[in-house]
C-alpha atoms as a PDB file:
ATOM      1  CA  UNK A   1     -52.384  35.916  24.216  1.00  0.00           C
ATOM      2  CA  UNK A   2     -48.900  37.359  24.835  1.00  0.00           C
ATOM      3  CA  UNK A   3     -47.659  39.732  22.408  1.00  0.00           C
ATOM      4  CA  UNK A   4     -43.876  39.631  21.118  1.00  0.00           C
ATOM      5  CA  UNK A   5     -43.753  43.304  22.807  1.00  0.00           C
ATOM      6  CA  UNK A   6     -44.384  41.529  26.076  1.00  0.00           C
ATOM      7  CA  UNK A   7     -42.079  38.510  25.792  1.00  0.00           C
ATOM      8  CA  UNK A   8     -38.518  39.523  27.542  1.00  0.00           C
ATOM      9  CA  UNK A   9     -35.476  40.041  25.087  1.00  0.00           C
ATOM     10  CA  UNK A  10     -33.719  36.583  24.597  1.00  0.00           C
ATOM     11  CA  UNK A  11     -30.105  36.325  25.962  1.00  0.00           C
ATOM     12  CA  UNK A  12     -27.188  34.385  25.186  1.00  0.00           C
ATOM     13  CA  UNK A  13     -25.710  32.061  27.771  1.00  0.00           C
ATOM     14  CA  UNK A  14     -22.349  31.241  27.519  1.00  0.00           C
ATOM     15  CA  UNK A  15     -21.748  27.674  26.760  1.00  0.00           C
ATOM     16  CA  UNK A  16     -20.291  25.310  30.088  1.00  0.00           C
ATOM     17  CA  UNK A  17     -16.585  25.511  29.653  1.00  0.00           C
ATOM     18  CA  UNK A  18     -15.230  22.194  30.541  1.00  0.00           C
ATOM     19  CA  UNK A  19     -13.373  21.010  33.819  1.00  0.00           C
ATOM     20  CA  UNK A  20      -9.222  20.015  33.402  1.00  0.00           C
ATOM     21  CA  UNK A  21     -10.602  16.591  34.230  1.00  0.00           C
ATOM     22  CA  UNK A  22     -13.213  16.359  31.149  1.00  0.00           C
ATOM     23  CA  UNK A  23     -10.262  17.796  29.038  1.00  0.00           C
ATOM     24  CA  UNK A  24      -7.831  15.509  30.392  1.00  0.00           C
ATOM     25  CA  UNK A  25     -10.348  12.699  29.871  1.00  0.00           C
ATOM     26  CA  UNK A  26     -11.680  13.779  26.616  1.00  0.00           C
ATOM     27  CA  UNK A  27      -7.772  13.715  25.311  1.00  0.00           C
ATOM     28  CA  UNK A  28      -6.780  10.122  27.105  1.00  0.00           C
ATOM     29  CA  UNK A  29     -10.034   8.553  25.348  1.00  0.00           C
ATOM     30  CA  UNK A  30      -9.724  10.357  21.998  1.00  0.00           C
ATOM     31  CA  UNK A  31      -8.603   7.528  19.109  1.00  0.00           C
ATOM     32  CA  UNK A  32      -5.296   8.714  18.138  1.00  0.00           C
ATOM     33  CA  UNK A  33      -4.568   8.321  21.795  1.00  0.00           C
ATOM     34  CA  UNK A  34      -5.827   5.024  22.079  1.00  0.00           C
ATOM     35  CA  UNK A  35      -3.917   4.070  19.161  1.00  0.00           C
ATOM     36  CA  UNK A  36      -0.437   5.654  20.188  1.00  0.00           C
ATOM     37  CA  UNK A  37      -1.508   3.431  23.673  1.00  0.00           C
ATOM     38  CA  UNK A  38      -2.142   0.062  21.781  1.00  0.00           C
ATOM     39  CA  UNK A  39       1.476   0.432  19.480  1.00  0.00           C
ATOM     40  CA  UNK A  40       2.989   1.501  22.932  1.00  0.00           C
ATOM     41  CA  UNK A  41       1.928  -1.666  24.954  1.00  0.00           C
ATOM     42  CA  UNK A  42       2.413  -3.891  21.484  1.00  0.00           C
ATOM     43  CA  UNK A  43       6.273  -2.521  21.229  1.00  0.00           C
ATOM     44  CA  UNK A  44       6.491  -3.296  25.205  1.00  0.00           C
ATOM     45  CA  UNK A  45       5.544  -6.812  24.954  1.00  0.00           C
ATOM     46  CA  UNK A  46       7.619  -7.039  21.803  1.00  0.00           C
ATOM     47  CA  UNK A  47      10.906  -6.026  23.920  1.00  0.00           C
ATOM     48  CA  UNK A  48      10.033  -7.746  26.980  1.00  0.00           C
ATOM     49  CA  UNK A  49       9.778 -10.916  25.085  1.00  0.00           C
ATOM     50  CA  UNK A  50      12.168 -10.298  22.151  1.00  0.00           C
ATOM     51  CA  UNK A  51      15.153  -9.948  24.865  1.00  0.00           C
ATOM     52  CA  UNK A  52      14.445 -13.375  26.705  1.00  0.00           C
ATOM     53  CA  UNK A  53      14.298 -15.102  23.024  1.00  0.00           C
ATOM     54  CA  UNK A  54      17.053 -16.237  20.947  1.00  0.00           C
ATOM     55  CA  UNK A  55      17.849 -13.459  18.495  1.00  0.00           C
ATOM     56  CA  UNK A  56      17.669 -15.962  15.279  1.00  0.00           C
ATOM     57  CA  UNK A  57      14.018 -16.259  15.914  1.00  0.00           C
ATOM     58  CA  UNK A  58      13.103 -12.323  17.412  1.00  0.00           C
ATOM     59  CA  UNK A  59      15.417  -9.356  18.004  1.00  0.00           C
ATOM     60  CA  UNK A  60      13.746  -6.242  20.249  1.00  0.00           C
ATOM     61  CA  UNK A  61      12.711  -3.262  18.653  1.00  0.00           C
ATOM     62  CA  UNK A  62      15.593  -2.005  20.370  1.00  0.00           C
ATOM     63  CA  UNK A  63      18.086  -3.688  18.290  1.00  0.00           C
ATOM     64  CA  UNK A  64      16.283  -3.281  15.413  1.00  0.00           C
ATOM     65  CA  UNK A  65      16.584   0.192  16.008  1.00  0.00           C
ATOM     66  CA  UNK A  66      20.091   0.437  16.276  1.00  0.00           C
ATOM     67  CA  UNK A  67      20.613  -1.722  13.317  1.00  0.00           C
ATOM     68  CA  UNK A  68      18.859   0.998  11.152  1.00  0.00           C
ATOM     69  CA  UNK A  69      20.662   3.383  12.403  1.00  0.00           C
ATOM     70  CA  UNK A  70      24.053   1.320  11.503  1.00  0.00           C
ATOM     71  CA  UNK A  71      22.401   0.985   7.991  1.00  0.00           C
ATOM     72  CA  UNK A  72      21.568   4.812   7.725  1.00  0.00           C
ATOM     73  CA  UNK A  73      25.102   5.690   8.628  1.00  0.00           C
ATOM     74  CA  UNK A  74      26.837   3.398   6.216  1.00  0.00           C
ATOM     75  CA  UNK A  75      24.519   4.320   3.393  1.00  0.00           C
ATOM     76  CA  UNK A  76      23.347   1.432   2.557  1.00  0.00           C
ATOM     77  CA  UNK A  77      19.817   1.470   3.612  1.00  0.00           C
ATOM     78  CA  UNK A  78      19.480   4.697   1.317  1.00  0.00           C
ATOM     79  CA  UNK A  79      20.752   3.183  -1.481  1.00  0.00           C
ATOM     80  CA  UNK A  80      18.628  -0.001  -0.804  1.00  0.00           C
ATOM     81  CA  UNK A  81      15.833   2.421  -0.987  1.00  0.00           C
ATOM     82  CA  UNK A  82      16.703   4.135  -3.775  1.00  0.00           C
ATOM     83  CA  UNK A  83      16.590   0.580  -6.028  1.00  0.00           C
ATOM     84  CA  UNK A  84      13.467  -0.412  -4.659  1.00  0.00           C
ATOM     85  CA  UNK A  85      11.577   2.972  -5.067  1.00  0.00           C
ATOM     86  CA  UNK A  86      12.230   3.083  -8.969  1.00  0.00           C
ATOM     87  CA  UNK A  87      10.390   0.075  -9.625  1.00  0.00           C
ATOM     88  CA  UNK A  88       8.097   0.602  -7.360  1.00  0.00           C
ATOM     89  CA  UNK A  89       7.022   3.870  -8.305  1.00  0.00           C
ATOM     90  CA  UNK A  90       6.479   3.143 -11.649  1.00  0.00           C
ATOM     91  CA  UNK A  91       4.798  -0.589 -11.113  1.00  0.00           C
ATOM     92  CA  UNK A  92       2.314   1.340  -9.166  1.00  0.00           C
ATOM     93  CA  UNK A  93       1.838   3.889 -11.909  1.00  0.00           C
ATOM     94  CA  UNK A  94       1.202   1.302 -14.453  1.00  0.00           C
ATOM     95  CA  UNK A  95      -1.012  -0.894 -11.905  1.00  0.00           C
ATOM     96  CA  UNK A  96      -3.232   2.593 -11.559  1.00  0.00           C
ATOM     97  CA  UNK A  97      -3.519   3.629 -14.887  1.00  0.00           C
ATOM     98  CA  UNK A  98      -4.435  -0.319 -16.028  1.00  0.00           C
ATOM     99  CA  UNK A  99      -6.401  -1.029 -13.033  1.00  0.00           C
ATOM    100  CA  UNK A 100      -8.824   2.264 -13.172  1.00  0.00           C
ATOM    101  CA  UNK A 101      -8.833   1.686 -17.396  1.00  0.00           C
ATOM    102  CA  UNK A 102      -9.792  -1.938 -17.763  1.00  0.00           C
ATOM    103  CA  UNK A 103     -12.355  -1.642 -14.788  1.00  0.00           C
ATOM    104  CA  UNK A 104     -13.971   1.298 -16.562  1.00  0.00           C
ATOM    105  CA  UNK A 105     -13.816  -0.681 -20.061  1.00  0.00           C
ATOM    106  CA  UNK A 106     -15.581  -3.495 -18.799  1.00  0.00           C
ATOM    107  CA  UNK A 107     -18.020  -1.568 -16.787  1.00  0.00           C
ATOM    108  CA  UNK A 108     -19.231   0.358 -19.644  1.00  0.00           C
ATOM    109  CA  UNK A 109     -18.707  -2.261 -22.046  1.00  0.00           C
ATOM    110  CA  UNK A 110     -21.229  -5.561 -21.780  1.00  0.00           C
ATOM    111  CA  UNK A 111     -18.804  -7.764 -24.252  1.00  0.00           C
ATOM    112  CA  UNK A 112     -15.727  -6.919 -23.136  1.00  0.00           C
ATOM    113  CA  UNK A 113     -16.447  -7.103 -19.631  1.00  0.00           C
ATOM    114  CA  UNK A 114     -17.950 -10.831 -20.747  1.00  0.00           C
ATOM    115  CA  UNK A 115     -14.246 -11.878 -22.595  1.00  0.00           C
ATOM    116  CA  UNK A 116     -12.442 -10.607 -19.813  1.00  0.00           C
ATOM    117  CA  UNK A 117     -14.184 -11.833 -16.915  1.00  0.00           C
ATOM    118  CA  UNK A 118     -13.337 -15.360 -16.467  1.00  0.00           C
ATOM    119  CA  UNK A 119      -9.157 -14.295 -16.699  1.00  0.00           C
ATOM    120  CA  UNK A 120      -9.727 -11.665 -13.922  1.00  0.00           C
ATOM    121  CA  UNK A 121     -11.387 -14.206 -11.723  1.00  0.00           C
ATOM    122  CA  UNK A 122      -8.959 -17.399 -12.467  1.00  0.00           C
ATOM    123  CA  UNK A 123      -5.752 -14.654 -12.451  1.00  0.00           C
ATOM    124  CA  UNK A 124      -7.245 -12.983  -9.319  1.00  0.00           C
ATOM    125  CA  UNK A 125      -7.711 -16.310  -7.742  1.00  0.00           C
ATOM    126  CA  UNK A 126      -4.294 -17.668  -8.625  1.00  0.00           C
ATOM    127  CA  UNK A 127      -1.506 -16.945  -6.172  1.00  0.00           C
ATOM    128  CA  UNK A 128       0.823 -14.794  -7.984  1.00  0.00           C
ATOM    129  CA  UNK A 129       3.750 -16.108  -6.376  1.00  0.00           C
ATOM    130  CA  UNK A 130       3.337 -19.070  -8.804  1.00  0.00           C
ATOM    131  CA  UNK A 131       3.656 -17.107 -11.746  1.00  0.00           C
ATOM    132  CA  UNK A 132       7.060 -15.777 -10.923  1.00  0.00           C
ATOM    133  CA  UNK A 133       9.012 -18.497 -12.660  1.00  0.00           C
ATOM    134  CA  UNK A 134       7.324 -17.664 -15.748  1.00  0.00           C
ATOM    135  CA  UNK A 135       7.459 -14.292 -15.416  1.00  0.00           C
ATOM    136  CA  UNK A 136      11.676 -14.496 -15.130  1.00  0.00           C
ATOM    137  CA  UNK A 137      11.119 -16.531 -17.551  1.00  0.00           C
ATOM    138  CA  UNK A 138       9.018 -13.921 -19.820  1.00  0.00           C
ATOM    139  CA  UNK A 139      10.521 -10.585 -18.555  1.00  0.00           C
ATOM    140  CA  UNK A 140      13.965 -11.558 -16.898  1.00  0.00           C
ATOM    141  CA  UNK A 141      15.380 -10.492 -14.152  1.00  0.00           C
ATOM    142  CA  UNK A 142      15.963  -7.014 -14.023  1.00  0.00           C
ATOM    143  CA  UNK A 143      13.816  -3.867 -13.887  1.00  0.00           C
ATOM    144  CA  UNK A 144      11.056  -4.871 -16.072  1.00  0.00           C
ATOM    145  CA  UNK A 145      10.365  -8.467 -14.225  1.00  0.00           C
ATOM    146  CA  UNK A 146      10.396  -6.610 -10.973  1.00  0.00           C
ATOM    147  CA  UNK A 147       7.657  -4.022 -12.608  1.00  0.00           C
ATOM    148  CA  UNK A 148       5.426  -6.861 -14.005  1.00  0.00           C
ATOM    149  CA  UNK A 149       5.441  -8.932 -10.861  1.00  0.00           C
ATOM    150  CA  UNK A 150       4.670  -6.054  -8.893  1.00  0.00           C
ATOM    151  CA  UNK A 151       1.551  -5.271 -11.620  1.00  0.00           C
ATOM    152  CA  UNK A 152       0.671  -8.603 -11.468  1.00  0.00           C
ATOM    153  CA  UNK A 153      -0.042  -8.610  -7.560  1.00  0.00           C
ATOM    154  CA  UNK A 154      -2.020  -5.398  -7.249  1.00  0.00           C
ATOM    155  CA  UNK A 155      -3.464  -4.453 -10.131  1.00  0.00           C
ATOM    156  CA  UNK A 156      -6.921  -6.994  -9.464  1.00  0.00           C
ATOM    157  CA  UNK A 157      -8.380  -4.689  -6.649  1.00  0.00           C
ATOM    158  CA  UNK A 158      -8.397  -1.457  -8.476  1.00  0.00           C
ATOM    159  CA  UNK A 159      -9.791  -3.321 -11.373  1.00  0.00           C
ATOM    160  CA  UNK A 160     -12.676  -4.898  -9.492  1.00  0.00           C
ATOM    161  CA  UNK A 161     -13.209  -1.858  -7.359  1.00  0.00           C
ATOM    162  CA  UNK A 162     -13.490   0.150 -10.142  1.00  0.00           C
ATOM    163  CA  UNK A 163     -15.943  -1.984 -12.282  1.00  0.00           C
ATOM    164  CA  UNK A 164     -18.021  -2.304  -8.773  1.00  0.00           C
ATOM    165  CA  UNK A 165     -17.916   1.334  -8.371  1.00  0.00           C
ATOM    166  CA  UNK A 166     -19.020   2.135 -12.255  1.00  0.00           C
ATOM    167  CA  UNK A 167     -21.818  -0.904 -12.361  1.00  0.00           C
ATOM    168  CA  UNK A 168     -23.071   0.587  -8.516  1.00  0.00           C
ATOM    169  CA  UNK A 169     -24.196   3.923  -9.664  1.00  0.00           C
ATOM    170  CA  UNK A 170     -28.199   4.479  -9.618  1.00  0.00           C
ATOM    171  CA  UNK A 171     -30.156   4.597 -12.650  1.00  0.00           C
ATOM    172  CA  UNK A 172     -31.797   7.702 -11.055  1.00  0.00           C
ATOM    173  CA  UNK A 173     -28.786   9.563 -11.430  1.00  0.00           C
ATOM    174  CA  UNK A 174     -28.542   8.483 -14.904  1.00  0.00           C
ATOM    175  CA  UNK A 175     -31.884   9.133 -15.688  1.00  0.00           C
ATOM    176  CA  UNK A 176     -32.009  12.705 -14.085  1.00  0.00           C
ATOM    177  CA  UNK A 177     -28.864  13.364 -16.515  1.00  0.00           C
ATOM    178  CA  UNK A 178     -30.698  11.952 -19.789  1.00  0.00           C
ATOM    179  CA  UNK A 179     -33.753  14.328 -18.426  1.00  0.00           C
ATOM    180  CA  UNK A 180     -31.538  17.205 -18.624  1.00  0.00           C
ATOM    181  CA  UNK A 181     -30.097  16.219 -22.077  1.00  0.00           C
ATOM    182  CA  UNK A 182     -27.135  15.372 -21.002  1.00  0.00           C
ATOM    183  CA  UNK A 183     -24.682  13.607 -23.664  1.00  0.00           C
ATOM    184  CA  UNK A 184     -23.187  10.015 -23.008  1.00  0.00           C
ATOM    185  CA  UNK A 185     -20.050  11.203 -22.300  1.00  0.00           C
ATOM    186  CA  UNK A 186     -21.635  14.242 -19.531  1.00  0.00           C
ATOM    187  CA  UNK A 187     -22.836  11.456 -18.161  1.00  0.00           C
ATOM    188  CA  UNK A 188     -20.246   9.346 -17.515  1.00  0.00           C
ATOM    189  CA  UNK A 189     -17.827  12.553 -16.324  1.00  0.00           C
ATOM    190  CA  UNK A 190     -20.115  14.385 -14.508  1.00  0.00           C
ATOM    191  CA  UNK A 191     -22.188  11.437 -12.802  1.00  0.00           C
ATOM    192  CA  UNK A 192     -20.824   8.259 -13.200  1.00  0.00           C
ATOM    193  CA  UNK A 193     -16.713   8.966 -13.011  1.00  0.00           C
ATOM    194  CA  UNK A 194     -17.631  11.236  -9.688  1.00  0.00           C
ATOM    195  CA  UNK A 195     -19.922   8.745  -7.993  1.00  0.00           C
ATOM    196  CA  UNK A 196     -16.868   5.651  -8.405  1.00  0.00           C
ATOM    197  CA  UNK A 197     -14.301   7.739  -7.079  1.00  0.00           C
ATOM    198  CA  UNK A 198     -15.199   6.159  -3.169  1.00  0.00           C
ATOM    199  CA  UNK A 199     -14.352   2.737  -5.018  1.00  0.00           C
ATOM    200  CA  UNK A 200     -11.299   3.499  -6.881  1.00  0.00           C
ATOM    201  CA  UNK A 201      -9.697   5.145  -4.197  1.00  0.00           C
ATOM    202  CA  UNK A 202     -10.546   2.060  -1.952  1.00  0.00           C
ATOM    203  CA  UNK A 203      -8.692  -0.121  -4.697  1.00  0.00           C
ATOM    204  CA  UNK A 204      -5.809   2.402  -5.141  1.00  0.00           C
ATOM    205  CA  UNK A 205      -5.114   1.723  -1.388  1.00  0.00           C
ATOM    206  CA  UNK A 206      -5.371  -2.049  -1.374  1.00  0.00           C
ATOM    207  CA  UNK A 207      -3.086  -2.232  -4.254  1.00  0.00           C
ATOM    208  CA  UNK A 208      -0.668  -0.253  -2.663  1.00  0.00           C
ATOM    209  CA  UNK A 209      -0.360  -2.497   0.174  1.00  0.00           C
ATOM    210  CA  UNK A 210      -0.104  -5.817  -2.381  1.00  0.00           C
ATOM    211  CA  UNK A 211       2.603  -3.696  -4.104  1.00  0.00           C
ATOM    212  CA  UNK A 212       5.119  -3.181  -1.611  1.00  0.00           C
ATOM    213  CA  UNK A 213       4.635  -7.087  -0.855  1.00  0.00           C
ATOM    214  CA  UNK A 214       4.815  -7.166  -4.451  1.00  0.00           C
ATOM    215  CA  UNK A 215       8.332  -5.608  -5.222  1.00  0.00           C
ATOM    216  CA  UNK A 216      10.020  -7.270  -2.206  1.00  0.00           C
ATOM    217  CA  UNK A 217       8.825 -10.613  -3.198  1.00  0.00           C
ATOM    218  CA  UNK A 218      10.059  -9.864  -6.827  1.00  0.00           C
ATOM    219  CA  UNK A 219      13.033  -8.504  -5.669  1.00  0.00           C
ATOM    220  CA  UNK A 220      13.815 -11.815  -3.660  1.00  0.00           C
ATOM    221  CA  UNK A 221      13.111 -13.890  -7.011  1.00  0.00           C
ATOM    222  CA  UNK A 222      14.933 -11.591  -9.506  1.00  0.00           C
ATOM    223  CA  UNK A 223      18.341  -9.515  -9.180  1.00  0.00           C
ATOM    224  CA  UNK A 224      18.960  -9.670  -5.486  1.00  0.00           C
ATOM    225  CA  UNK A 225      18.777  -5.875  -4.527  1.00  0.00           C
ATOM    226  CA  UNK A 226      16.856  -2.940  -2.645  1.00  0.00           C
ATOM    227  CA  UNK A 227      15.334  -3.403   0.040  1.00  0.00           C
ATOM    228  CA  UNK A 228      14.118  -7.436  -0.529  1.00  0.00           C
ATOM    229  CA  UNK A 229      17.729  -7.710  -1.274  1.00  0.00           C
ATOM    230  CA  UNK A 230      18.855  -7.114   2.169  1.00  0.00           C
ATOM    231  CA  UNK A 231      16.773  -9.225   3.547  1.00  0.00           C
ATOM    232  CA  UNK A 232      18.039 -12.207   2.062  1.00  0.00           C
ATOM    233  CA  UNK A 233      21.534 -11.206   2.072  1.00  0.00           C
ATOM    234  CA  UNK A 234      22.250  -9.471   5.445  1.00  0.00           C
ATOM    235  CA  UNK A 235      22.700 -12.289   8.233  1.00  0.00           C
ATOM    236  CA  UNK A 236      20.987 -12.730  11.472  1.00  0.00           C
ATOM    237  CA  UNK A 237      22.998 -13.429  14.838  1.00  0.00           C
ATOM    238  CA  UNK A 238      22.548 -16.454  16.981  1.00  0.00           C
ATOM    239  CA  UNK A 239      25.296 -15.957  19.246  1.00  0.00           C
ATOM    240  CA  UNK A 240      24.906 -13.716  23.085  1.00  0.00           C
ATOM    241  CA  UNK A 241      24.531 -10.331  22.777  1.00  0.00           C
ATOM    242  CA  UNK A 242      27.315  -7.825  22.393  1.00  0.00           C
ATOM    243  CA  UNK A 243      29.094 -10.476  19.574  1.00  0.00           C
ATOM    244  CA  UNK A 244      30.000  -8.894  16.419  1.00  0.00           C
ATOM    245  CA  UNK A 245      28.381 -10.379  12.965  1.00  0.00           C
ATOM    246  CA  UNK A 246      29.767  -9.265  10.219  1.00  0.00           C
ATOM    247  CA  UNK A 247      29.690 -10.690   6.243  1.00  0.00           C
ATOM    248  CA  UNK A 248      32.314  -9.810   3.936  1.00  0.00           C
ATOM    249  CA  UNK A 249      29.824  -7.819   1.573  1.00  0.00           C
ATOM    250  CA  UNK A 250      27.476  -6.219   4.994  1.00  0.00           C
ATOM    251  CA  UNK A 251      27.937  -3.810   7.831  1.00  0.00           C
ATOM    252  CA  UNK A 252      27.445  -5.278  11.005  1.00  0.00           C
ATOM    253  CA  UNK A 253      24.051  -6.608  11.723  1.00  0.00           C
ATOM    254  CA  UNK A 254      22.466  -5.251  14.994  1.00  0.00           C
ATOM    255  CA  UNK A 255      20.405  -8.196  16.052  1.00  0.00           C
ATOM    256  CA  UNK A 256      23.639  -9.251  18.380  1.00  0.00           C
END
């Protein structure tokens, strides 16, 4: 038997640095370079094809470009933005703070959640866009229809992500925290609220997505402004390029 006296002192080996090509390959196949390559080749096609078409049915990213920057200068994309951030910001505040409330309420309440349940499922089934008459109708057309058709579109996935997230945590967590004499309300802040997080944060981003399609939708159906406003109101350009559109209440639109 070999004593540890015997045994030779252990060395440390350098670790294999790797070659230029291993580095060069290592950065050509990492993701965000496969994914700067995919919007690269998308925008190429989009160009190639968008110039051969007639611009009333696709304009080049090139000319979309240009027509930003025509927007930028004259200040009215800014201001455009400006009306459309307001009620979006605090649509998406409200659809939130509702979403992540009710989902809770009917997670951790048996008869609410059994009132409430068949009008999240027919309202999450019906297409909001249907509602909008009656929601004019209801709120008008200003800042607070915009804000309730906006709620209206995005507030069902943080709702059912949230009561998923609450009614998916273990009973072994729960019953680890009743062990240790933990109150009701420990439990739900300290165990439950913690292990829904993953879920609510999945709903917060869906909703955020049906909100911007939200407030451009409402904002084509109520007071024509922001950013939905332009796109009904500025004009597109049939004609060759190098022609000059122009409206009597828009900047010249860069699709021609």
């Amino acid at each position: 038997m070999i004593s540890s006296e015997d045994m030779p002192p252990r060395r440390m080996l350098p670790a294999p640095q790797p070659t230029l090509v291993q580095r060069l390959r290592d950065v050509l196949l990492s993701p965000n370079a496969i994914r700067t390559a995919s919007v690269a080749v998308f925008f190429m096609i989009w160009e190639y094809y968008g110039r051969r078409m007639d611009p009333i049915f696709m304009a080049p990213p090139s000319a979309i470009f240009e027509a930003a920057l025509q927007l930028i200068q004259s200040g009215a994309l800014e201001k455009a933005l400006i009306q459309t951030l307001w009620p979006f910001s605090v649509g998406m505040a409200l659809t939130v703070v509702v979403g992540i409330a009710l989902g809770i309420a009917m997670a951790q309440w048996r008869t609410l959640e059994y009132v409430l349940d068949p009008f999240i499922n027919a309202l999450y089934a019906i297409p909001r866009i249907a509602l909008i008459p009656l929601i004019i109708l209801w709120a008008g057309l200003e800042f607070v229809g915009k804000v309730t058709i906006l709620v209206s579109v995005a507030v069902f996935p943080i709702i059912v992500n949230t009561y998923s997230g609450i009614r998916d945590v273990r009973g072994a967590m729960l019953e680890i925290g009743r062990a240790y004499g933990a109150t009701e309300w420990q439990i739900f802040w300290k165990i439950v609220l913690p292990a829904a997080i993953p879920f609510i944060m999945a709903g917060i981003r869906l909703a955020v997505g049906l909100a911007i399609i939200g407030i451009i939708v409402a904002e084509f159906f109520t007071a024509i402004s922001g950013l939905g406003g332009m796109i009904v109101e500025y004009p597109t350009c049939s004609q060759p390029p190098n022609c000059s559109c122009r409206s009597s209440s828009s900047p010249s639109w860069a699709w021609c």
